[in-house]
C-alpha atoms as a PDB file:
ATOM      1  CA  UNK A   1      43.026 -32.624 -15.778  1.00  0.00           C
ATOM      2  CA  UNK A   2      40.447 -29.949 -14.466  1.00  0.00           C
ATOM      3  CA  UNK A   3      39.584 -27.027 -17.262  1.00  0.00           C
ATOM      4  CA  UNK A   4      41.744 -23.926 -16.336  1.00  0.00           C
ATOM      5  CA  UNK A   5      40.570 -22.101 -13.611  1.00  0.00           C
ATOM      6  CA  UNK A   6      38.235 -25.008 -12.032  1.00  0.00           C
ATOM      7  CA  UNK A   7      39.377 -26.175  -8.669  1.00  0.00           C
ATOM      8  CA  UNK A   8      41.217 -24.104  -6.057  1.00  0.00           C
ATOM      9  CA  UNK A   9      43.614 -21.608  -6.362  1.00  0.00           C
ATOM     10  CA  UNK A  10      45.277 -20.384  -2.858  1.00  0.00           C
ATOM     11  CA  UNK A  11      45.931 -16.803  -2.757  1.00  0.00           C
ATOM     12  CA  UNK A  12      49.457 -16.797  -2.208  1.00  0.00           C
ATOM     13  CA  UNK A  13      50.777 -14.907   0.707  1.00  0.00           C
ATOM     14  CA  UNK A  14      53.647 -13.016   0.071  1.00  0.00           C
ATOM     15  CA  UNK A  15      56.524 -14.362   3.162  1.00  0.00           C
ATOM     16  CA  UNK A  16      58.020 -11.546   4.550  1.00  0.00           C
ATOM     17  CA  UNK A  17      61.000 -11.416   7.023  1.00  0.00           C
ATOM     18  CA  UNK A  18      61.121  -9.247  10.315  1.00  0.00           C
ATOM     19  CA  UNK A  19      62.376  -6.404   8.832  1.00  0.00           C
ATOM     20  CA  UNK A  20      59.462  -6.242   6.048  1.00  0.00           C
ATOM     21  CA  UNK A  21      61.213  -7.173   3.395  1.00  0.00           C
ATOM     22  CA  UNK A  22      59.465 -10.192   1.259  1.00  0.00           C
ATOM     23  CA  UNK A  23      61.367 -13.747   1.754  1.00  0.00           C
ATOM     24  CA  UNK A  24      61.852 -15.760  -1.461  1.00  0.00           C
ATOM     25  CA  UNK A  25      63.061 -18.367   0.499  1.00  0.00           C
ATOM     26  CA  UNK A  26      59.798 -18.780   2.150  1.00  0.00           C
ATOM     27  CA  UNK A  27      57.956 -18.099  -0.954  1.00  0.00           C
ATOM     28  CA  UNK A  28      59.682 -21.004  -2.429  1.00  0.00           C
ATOM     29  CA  UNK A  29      58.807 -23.598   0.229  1.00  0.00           C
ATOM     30  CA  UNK A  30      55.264 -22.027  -0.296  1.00  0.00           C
ATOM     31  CA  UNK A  31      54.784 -23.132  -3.410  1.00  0.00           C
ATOM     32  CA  UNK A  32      56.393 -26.451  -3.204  1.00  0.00           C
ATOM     33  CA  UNK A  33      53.600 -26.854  -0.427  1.00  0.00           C
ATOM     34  CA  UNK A  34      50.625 -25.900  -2.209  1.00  0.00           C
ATOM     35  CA  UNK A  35      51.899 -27.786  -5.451  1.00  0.00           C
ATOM     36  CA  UNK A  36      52.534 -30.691  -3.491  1.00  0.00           C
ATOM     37  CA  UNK A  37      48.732 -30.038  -1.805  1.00  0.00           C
ATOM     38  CA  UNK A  38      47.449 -30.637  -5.647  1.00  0.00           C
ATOM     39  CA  UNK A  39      45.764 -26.981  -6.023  1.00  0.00           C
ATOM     40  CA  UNK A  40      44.982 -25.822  -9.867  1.00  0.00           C
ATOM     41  CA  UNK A  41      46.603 -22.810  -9.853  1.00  0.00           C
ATOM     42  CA  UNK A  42      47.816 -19.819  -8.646  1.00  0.00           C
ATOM     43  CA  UNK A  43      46.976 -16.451  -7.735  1.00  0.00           C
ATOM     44  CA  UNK A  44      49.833 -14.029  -7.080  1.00  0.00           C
ATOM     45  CA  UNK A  45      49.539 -10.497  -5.467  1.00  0.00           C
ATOM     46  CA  UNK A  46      46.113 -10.717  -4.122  1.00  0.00           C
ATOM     47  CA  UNK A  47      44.228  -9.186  -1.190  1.00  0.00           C
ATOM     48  CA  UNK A  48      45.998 -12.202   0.692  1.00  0.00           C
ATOM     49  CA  UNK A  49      49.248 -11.499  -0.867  1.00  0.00           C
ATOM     50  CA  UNK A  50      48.950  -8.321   1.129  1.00  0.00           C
ATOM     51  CA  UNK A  51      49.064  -6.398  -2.230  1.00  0.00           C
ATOM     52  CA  UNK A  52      47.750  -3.015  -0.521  1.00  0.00           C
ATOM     53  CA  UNK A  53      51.211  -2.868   0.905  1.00  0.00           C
ATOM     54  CA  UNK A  54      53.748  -3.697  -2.044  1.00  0.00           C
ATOM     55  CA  UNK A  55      55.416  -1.928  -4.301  1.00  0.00           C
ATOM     56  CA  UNK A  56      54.959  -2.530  -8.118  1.00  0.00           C
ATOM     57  CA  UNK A  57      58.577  -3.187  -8.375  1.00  0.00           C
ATOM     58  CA  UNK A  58      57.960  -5.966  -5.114  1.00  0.00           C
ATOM     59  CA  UNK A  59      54.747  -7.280  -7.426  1.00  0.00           C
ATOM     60  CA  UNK A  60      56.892  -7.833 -10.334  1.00  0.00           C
ATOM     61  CA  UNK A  61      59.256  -9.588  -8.517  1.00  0.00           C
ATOM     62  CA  UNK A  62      56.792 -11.843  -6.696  1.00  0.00           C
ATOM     63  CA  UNK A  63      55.108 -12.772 -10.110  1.00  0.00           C
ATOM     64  CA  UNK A  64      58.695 -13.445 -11.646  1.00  0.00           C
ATOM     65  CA  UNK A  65      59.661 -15.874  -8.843  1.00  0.00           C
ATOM     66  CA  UNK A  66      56.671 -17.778  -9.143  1.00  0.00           C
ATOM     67  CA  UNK A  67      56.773 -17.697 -12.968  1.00  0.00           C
ATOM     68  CA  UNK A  68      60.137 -19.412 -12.240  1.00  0.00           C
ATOM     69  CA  UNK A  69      59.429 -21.104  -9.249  1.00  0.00           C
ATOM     70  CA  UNK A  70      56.105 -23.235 -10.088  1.00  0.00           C
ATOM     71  CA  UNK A  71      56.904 -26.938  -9.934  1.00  0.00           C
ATOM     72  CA  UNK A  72      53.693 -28.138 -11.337  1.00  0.00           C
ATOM     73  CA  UNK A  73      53.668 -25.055 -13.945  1.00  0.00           C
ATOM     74  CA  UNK A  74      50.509 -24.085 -12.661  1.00  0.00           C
ATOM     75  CA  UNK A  75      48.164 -21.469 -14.395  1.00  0.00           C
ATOM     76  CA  UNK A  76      48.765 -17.832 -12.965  1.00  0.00           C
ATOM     77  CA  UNK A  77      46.109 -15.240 -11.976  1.00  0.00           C
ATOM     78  CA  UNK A  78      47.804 -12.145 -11.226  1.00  0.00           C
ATOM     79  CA  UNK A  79      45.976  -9.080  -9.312  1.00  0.00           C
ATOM     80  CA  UNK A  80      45.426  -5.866 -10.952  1.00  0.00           C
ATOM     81  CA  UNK A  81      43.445  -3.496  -9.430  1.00  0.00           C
ATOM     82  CA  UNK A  82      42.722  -0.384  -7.722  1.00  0.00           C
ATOM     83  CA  UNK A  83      39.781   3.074  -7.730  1.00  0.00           C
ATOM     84  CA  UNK A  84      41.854   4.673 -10.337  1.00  0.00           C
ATOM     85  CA  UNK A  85      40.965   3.553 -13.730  1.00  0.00           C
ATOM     86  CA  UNK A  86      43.790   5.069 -16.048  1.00  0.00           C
ATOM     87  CA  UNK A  87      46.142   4.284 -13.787  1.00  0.00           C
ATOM     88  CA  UNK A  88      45.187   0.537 -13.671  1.00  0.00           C
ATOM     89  CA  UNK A  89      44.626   0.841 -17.380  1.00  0.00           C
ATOM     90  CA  UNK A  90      48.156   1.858 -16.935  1.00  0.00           C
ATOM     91  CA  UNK A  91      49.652  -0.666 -14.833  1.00  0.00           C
ATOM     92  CA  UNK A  92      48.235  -3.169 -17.086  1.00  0.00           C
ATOM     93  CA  UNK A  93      50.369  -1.744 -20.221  1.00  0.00           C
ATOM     94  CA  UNK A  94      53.019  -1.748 -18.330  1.00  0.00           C
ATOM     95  CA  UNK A  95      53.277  -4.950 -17.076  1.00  0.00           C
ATOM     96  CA  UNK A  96      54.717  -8.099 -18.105  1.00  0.00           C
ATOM     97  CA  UNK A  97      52.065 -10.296 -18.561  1.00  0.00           C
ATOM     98  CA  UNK A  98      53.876 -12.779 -20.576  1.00  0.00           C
ATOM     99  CA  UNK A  99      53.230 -16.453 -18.539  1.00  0.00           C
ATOM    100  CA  UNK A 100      50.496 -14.890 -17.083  1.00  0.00           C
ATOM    101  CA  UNK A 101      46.879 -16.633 -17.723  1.00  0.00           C
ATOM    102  CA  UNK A 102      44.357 -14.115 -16.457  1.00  0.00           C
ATOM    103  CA  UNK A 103      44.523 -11.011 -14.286  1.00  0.00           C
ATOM    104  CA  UNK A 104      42.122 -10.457 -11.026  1.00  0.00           C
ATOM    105  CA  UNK A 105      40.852  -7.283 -10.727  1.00  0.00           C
ATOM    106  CA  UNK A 106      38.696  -5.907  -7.738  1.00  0.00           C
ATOM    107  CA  UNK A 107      36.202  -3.945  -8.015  1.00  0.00           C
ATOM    108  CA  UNK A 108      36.872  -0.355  -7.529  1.00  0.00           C
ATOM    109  CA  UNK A 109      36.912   0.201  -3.865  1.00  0.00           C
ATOM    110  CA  UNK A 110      35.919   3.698  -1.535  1.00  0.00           C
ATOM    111  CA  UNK A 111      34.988   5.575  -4.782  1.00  0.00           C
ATOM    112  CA  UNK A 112      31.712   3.856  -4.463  1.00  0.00           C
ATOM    113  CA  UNK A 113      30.775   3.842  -8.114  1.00  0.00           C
ATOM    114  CA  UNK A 114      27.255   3.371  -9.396  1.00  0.00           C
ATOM    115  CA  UNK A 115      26.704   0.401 -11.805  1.00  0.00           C
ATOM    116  CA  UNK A 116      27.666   2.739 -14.939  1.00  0.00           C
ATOM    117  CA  UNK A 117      30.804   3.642 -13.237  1.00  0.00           C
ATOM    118  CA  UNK A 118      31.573  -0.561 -12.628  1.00  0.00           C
ATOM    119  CA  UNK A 119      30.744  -1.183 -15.600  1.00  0.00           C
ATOM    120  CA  UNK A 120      32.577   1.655 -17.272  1.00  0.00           C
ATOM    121  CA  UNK A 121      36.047   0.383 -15.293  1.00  0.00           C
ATOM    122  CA  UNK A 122      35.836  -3.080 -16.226  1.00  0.00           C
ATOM    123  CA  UNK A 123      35.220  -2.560 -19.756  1.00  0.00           C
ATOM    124  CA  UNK A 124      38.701  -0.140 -19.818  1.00  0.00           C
ATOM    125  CA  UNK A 125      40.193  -2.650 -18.164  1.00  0.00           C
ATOM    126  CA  UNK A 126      39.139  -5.747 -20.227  1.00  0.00           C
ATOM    127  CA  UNK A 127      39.792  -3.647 -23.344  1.00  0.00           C
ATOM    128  CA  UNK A 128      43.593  -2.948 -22.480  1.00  0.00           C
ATOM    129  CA  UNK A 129      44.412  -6.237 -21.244  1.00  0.00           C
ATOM    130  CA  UNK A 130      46.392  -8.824 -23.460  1.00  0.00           C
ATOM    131  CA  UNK A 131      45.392 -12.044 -21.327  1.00  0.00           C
ATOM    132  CA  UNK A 132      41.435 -12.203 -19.597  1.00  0.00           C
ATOM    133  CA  UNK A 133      40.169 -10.556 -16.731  1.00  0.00           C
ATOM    134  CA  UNK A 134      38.269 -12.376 -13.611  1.00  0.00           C
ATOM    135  CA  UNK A 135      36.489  -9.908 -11.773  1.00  0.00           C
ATOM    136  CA  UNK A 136      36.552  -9.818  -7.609  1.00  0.00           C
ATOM    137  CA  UNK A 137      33.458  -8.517  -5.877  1.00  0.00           C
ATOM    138  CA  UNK A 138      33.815  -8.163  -1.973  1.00  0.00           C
ATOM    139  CA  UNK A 139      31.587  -5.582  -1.022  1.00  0.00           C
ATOM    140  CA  UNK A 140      33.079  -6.377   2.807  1.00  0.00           C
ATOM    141  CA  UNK A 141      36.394  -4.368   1.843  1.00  0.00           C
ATOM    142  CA  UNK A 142      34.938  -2.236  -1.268  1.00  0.00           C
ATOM    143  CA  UNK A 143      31.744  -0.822   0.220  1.00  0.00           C
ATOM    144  CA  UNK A 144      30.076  -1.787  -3.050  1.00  0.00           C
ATOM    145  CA  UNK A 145      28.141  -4.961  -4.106  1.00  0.00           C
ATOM    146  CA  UNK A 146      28.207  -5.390  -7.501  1.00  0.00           C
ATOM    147  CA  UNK A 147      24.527  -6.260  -8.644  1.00  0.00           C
ATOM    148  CA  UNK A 148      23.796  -9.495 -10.769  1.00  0.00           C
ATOM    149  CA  UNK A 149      22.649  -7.171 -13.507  1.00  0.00           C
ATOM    150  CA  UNK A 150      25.922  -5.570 -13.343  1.00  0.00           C
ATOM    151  CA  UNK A 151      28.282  -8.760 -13.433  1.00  0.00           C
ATOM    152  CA  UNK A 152      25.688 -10.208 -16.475  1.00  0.00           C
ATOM    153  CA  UNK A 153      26.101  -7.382 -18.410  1.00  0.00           C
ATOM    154  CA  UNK A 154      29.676  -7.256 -17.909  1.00  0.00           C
ATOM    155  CA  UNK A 155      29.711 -10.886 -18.918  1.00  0.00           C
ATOM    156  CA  UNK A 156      29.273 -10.160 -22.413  1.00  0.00           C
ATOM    157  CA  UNK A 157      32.712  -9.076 -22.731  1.00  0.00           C
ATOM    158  CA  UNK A 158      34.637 -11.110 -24.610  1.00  0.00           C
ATOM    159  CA  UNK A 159      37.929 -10.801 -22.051  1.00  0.00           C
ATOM    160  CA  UNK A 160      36.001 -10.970 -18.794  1.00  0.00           C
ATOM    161  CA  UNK A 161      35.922 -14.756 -18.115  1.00  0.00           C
ATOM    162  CA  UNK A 162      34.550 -14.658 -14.842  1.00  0.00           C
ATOM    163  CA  UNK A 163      34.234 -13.518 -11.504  1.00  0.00           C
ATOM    164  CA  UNK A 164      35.610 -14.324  -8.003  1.00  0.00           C
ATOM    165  CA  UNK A 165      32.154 -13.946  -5.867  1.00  0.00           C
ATOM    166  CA  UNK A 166      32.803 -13.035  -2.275  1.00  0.00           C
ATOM    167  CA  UNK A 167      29.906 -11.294  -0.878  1.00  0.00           C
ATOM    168  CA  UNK A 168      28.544 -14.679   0.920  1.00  0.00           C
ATOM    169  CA  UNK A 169      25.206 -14.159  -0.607  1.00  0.00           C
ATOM    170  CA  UNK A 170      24.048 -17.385  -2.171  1.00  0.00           C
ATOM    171  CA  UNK A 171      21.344 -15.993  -3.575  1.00  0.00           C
ATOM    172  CA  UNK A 172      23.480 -13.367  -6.089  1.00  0.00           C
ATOM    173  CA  UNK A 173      25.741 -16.623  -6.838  1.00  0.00           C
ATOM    174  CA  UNK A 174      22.394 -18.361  -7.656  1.00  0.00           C
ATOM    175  CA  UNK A 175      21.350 -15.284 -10.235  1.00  0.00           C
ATOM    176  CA  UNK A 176      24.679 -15.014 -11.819  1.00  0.00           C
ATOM    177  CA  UNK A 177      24.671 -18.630 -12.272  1.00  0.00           C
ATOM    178  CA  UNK A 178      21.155 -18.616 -13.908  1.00  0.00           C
ATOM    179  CA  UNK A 179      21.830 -15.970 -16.301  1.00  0.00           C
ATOM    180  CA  UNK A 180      25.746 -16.168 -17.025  1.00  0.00           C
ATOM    181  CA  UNK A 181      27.127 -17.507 -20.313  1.00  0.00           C
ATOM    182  CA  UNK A 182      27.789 -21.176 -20.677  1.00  0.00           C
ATOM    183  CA  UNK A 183      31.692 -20.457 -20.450  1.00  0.00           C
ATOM    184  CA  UNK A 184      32.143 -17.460 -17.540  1.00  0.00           C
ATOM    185  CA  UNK A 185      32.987 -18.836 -14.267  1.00  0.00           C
ATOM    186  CA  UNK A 186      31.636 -18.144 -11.330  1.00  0.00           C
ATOM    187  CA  UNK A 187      34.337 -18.617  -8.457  1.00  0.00           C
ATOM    188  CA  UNK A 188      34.042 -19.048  -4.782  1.00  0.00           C
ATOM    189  CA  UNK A 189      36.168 -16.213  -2.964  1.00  0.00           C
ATOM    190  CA  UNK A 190      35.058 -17.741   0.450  1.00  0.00           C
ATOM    191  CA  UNK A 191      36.280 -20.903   1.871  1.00  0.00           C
ATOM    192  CA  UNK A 192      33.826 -22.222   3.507  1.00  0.00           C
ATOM    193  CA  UNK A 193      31.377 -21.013   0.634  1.00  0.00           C
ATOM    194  CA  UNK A 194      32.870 -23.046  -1.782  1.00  0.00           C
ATOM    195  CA  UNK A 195      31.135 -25.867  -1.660  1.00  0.00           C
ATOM    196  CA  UNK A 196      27.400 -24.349  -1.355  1.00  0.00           C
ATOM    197  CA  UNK A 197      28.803 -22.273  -4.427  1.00  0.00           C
ATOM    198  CA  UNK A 198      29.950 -25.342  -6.384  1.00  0.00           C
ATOM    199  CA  UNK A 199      26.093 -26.515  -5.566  1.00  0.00           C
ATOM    200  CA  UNK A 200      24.520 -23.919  -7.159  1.00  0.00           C
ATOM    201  CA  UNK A 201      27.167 -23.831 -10.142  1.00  0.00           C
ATOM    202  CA  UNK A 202      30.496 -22.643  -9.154  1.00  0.00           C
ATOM    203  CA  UNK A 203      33.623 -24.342 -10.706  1.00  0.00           C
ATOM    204  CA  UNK A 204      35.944 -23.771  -7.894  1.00  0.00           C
ATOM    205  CA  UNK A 205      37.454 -21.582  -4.854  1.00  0.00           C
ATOM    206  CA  UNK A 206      40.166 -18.705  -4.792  1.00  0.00           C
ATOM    207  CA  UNK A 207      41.317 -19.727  -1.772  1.00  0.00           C
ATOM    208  CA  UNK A 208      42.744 -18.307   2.224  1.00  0.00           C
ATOM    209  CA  UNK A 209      43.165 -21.358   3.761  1.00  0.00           C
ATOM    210  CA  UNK A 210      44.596 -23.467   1.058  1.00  0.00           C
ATOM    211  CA  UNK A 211      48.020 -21.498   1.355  1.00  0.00           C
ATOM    212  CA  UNK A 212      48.148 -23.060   4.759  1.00  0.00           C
ATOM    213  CA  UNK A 213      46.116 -26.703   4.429  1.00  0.00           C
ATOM    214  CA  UNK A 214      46.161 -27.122   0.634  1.00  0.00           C
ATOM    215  CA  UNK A 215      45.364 -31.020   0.470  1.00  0.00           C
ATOM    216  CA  UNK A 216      42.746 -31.805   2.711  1.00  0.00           C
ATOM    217  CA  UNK A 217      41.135 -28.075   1.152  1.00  0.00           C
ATOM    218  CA  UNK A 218      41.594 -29.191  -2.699  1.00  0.00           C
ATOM    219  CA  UNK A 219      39.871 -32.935  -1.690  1.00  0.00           C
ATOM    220  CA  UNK A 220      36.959 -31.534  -0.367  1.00  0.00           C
ATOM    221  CA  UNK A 221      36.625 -29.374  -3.617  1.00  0.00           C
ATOM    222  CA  UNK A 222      37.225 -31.892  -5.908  1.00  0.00           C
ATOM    223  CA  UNK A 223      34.913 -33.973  -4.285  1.00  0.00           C
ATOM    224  CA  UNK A 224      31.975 -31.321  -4.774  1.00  0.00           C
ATOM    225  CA  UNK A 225      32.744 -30.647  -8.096  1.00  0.00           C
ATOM    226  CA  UNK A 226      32.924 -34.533  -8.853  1.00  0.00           C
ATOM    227  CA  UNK A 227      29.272 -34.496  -7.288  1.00  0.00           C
ATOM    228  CA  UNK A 228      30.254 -36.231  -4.502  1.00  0.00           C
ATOM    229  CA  UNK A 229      28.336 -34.027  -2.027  1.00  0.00           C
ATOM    230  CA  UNK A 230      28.491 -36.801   1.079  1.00  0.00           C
ATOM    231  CA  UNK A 231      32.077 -36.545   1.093  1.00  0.00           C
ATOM    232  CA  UNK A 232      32.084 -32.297   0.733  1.00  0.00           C
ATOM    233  CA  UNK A 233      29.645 -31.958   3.480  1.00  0.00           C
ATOM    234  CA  UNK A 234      31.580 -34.048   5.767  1.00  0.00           C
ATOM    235  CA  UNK A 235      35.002 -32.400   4.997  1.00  0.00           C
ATOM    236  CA  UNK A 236      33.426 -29.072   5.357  1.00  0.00           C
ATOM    237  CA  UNK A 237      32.815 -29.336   8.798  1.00  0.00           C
ATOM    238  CA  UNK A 238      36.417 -30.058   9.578  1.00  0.00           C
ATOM    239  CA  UNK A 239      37.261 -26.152   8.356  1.00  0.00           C
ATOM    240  CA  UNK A 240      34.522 -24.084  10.154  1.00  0.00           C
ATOM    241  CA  UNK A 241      36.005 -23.886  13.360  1.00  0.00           C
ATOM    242  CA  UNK A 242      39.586 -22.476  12.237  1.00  0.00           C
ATOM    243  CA  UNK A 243      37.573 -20.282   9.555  1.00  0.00           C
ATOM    244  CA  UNK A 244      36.931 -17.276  11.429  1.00  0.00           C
ATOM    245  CA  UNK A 245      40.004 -17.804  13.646  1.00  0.00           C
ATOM    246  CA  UNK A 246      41.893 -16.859  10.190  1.00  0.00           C
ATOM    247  CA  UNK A 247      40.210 -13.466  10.059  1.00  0.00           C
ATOM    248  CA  UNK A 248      39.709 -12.228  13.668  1.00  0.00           C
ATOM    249  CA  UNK A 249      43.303 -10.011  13.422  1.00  0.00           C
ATOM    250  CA  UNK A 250      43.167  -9.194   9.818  1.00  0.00           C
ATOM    251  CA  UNK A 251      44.057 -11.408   6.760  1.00  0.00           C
ATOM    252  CA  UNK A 252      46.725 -12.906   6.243  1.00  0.00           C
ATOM    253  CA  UNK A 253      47.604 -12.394   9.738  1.00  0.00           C
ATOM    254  CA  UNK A 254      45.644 -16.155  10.477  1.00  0.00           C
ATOM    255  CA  UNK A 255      46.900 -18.224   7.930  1.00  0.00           C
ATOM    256  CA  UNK A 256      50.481 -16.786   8.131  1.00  0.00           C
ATOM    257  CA  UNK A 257      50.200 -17.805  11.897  1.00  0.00           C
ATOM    258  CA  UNK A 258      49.319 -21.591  10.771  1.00  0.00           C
ATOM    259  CA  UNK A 259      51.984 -22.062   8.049  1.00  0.00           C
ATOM    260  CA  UNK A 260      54.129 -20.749  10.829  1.00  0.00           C
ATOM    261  CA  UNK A 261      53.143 -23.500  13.238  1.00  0.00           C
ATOM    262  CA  UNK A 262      53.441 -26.212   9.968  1.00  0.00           C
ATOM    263  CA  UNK A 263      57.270 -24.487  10.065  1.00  0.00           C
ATOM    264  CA  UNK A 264      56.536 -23.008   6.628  1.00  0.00           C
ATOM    265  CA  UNK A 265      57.312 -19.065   6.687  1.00  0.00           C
ATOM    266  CA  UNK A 266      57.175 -16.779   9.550  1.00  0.00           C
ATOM    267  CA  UNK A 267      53.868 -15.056  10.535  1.00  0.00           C
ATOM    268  CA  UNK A 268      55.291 -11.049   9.804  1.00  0.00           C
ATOM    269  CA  UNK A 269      53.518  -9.040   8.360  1.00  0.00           C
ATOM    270  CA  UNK A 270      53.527  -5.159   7.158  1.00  0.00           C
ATOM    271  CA  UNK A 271      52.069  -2.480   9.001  1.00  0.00           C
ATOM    272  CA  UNK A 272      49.517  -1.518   9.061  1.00  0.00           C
ATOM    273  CA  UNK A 273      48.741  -5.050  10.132  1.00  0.00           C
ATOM    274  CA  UNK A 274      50.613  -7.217  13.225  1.00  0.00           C
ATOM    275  CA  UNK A 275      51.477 -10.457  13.894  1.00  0.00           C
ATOM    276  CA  UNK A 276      48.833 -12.784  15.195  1.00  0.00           C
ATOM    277  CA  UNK A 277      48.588 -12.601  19.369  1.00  0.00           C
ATOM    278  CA  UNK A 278      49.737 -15.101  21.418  1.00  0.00           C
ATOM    279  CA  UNK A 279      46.095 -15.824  22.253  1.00  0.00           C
ATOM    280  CA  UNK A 280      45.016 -16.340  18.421  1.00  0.00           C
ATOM    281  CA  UNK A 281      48.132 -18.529  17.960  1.00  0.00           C
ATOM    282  CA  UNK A 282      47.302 -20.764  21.028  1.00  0.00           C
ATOM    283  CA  UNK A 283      43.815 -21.063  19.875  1.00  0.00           C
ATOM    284  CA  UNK A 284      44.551 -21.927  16.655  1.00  0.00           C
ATOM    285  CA  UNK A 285      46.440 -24.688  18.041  1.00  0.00           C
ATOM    286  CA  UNK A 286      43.908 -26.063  19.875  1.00  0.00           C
ATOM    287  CA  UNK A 287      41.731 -26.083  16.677  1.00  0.00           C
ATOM    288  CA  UNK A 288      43.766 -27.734  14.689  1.00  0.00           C
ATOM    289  CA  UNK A 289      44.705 -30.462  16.707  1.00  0.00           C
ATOM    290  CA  UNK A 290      41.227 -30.841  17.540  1.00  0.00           C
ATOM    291  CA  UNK A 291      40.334 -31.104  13.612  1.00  0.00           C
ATOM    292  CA  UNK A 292      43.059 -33.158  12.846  1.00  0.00           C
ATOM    293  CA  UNK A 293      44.467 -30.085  10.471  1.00  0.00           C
END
């Protein structure tokens, strides 16, 4: 068995019917997929998860079907976040962390906060929660990158256990990596980063596609973290073709389409996204018959 939080984790898409509301039928199959893909864990009510666009009461209900719902009894990351510092403080108080193993917590977004004010929300947020806190920087949907010096420093807290690095620049990864603690983690939050990540001392992916393709995904991870590099490369190629297909309409638009073609959930999604095209649904097709995926 890995140690918690190495490996891949998909970020769980929350299955929605056509009339918006969230299907726990489809969540369930979800999950028996992914479990039965071999991922590590979990996380619940991420960006993927579409968690811009739920309610706290639908996040509570999410997490508490997957609490109850987790074959494997997986570890659980569950996202807390937001620009508003008391009221995440807040949210955290208030909400039932019990079977929870960490929280995931983006950094705060349109505010644009200097490193003072990143540091100064992580810290409030670290010191109110009861279970640890993985930071999330992805300066692609904040309009911030958090600096090295800002994540290191941050490191020193004794509940922030890591961070979920998503700004595709291998060098940061590389300067976290060289100046981190022995035990913070420094996870992919890009697919087809994960192994280059893992090279340069990642312990795992937070993962799009493995909602969708969770076996052939975890294998090529658990190849690069076993050092088996040949076999990573190789697989790696097999996902860089569907990659940016997943993004072009929005995420989780793409990989909603696919686990709709695998007969999984249906592709809906809330406004103020829409349902992959036609055209991005035939052309995934093509892809992953092509790839064998």
């Amino acid at each position: 068995m890995r140690p918690k939080f190495h490996g891949v984790a998909p970020a769980l898409v929350t299955p929605m019917l056509a009339d918006g509301s969230i299907d726990f039928e489809g969540l369930k199959r979800l999950l028996d997929h992914v479990s039965e893909g071999g991922v590590d864990y979990l996380v619940v009510q991420g960006t993927t998860g579409e968690s811009a666009t739920t309610s706290k009461q639908e996040k509570a209900e999410v997490l508490e079907f997957v609490k109850k719902n987790n074959p494997k009894n997986l570890p659980i990351v569950y996202g807390i976040g937001g620009n508003n510092t008391p009221e995440v403080v807040k949210y955290i108080e208030e909400a039932d962390l019990e079977g929870v193993d960490a929280i995931l917590s983006v950094c705060p977004y349109y505010n644009k906060p200097g490193a003072r004010g990143v540091i100064a929300h992580y810290t409030a947020i670290a010191d109110a929660s009861p279970v640890p806190v993985i930071m999330y920087n992805i300066p692609g949907r904040t309009g911030i990158n958090m600096s090295a010096e800002t994540v290191l420093t941050l490191a020193k807290h004794p509940n922030i256990i890591g961070i979920k690095e998503a700004s595709c620049v291998i060098e940061l990864c590389m300067e976290i990596y060289k100046g981190k603690p022995d035990d913070f983690l420094l996870i992919s939050g890009d697919d087809v980063q994960g192994v280059p990540i893992i090279a340069v001392g990642g312990v795992g992916v937070m993962s799009v596609i493995a909602n969708a393709i969770p076996d052939k995904f975890t294998k090529m991870i658990h190849a690069a973290l076993d050092g088996d590099f040949a076999t990573a490369r190789k697989d790696l190629g097999t996902f860089l073709a569907i990659d940016p297909l997943l993004y072009e309409e929005g995420n989780p638009v793409g990989v909603k389409k696919i686990l709709e073609l695998k007969g999984i959930i249906s592709s809906d999604v809330r406004l103020p996204l829409v349902k992959a095209s036609d055209d991005l649904g035939e052309r995934m097709k093509v892809v992953m018959a092509k790839d064998n995926l």
